[in-house]
Protein backbone atom coordinates (compact mmCIF):
# COMPACT_ATOMS: atom_id res chain seq x y z
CA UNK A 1 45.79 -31.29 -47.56
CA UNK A 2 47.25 -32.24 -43.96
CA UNK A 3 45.17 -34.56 -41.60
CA UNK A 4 44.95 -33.12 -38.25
CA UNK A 5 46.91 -35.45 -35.76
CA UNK A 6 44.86 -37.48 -33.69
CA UNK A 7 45.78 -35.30 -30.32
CA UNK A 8 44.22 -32.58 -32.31
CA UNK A 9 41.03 -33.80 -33.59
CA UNK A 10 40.25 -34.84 -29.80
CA UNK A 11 41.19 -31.73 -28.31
CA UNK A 12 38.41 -29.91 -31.17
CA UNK A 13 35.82 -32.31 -30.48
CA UNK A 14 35.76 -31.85 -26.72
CA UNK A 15 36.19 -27.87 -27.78
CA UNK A 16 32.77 -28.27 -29.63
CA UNK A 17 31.21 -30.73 -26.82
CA UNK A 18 31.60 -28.03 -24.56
CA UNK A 19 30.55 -25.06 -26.76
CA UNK A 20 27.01 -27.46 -27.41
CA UNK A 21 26.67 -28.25 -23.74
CA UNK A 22 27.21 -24.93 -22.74
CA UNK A 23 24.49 -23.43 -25.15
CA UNK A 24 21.89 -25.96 -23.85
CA UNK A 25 22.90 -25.25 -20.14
CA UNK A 26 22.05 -21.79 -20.58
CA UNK A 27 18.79 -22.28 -22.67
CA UNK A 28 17.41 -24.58 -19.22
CA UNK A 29 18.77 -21.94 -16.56
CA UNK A 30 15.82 -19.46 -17.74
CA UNK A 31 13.26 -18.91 -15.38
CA UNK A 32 9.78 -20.80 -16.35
CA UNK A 33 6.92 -18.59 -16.73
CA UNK A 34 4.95 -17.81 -13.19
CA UNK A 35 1.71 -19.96 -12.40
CA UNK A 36 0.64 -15.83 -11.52
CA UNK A 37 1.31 -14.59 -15.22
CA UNK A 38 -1.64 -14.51 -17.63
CA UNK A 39 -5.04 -13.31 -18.13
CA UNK A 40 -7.78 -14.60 -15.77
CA UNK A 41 -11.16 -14.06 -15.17
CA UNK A 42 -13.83 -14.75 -12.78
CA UNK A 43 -17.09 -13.23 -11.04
CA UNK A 44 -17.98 -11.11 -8.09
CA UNK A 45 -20.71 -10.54 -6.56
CA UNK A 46 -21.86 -7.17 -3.94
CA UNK A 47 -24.22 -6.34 -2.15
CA UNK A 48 -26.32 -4.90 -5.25
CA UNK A 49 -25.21 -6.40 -7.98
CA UNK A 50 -22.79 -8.68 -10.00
CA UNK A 51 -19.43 -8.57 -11.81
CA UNK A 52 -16.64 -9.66 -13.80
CA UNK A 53 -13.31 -9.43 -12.79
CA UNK A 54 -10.54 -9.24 -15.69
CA UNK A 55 -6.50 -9.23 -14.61
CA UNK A 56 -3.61 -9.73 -16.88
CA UNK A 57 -0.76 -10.19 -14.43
CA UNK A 58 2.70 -10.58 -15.40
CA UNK A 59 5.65 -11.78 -12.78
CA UNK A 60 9.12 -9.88 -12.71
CA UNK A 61 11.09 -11.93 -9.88
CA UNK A 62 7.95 -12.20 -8.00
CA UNK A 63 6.77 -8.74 -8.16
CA UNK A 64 3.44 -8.78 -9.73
CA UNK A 65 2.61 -5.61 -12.21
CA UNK A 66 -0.77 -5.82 -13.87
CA UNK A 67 -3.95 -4.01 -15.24
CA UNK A 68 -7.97 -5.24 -15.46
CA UNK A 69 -11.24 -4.24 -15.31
CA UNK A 70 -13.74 -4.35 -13.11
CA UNK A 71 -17.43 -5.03 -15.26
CA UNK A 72 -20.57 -4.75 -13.99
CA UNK A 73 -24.19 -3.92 -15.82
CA UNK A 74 -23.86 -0.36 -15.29
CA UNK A 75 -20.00 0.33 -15.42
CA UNK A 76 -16.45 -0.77 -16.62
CA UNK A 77 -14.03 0.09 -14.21
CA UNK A 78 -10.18 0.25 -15.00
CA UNK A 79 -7.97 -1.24 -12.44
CA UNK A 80 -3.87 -0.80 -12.02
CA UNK A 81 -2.65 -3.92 -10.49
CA UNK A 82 0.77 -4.25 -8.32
CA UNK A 83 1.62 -6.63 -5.67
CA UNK A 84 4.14 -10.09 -4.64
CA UNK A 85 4.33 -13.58 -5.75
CA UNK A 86 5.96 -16.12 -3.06
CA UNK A 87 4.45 -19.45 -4.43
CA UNK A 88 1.75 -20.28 -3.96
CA UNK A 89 0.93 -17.11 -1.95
CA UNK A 90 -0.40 -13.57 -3.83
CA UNK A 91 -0.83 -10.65 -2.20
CA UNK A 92 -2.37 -7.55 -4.61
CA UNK A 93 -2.46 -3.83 -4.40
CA UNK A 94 -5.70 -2.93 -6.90
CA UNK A 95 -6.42 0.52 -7.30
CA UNK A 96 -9.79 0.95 -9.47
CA UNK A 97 -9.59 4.16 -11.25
CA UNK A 98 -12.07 6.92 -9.32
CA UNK A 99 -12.37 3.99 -5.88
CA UNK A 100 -10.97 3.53 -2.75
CA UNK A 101 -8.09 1.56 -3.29
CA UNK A 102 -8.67 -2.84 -2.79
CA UNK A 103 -6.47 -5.69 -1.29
CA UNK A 104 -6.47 -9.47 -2.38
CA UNK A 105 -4.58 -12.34 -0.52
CA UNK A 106 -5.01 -15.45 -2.24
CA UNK A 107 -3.36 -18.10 -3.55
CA UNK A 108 -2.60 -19.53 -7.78
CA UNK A 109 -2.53 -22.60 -8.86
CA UNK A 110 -2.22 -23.91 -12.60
CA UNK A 111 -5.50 -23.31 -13.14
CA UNK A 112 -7.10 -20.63 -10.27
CA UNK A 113 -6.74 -17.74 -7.90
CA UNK A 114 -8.82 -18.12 -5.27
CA UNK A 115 -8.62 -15.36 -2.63
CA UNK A 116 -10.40 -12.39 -0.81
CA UNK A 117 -10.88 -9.23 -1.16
CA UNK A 118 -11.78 -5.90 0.93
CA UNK A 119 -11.91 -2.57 0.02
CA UNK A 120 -14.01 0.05 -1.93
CA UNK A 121 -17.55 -1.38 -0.61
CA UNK A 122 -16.04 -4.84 -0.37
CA UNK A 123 -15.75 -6.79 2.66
CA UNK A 124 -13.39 -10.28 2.72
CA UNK A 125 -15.26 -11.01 -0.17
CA UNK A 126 -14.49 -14.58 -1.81
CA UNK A 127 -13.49 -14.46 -5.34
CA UNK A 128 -11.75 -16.99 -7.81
CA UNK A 129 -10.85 -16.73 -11.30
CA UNK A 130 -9.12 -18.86 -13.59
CA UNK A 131 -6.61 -18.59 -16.96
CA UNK A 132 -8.38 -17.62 -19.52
């Protein structure tokens, strides 16, 4: 069996350095999950009674598609979530299925939202919730 010359063998092993490199360069250019995605819960509170606010948010290039519910003693409300995601700002659309439609600007953090809401009875109400 023939040795490959020298010349050769160098020219293959810089061949597979790059292939190796190249493969690890593109496993580091993908985008790291959004401090926005996830599930996260917190309270609420009206003027008659308490709830609990469920989102599971997910981050496409910072446009913000989600779902929830809105829980309180008497009622589970369904909620269809859309908004933006400029770090660390969040800015929602929530439309609670059978309400007037609600805004929240806020702002995420590894561990919280903390924002405000108004709409459909609410009025700049304070709410934070965190990963669940």
């Amino acid at each position: 069996m023939n040795r490959p010359d020298p010349g050769t063998r160098l020219r293959l092993f810089g061949l597979l350095t790059f292939l190796v490199l190249a493969c690890a360069a593109g496993d580091a250019a993908e985008p790291a999950m959004s401090l926005a995605e996830g599930r996260w819960i917190g309270s609420i509170t009206g003027d008659a009674q308490e709830g609990t606010l469920e989102w599971t948010l997910s981050d496409s290039r910072g446009e913000i598609h989600g779902a929830g519910t809105l829980s309180t003693a008497t009622a589970s409300v369904p909620l269809t979530i859309e908004g933006s995601y400029s770090p660390p700002n969040l800015s929602l659309g929530i439309q609670p299925e059978g309400f007037e439609n609600i805004t929240f600007a806020g702002t995420v953090s590894e561990r919280t939202i903390k924002g405000r809401m108004t709409g459909a009875g609410l009025i700049n109400r304070t709410v934070t919730l965190e990963r669940w």
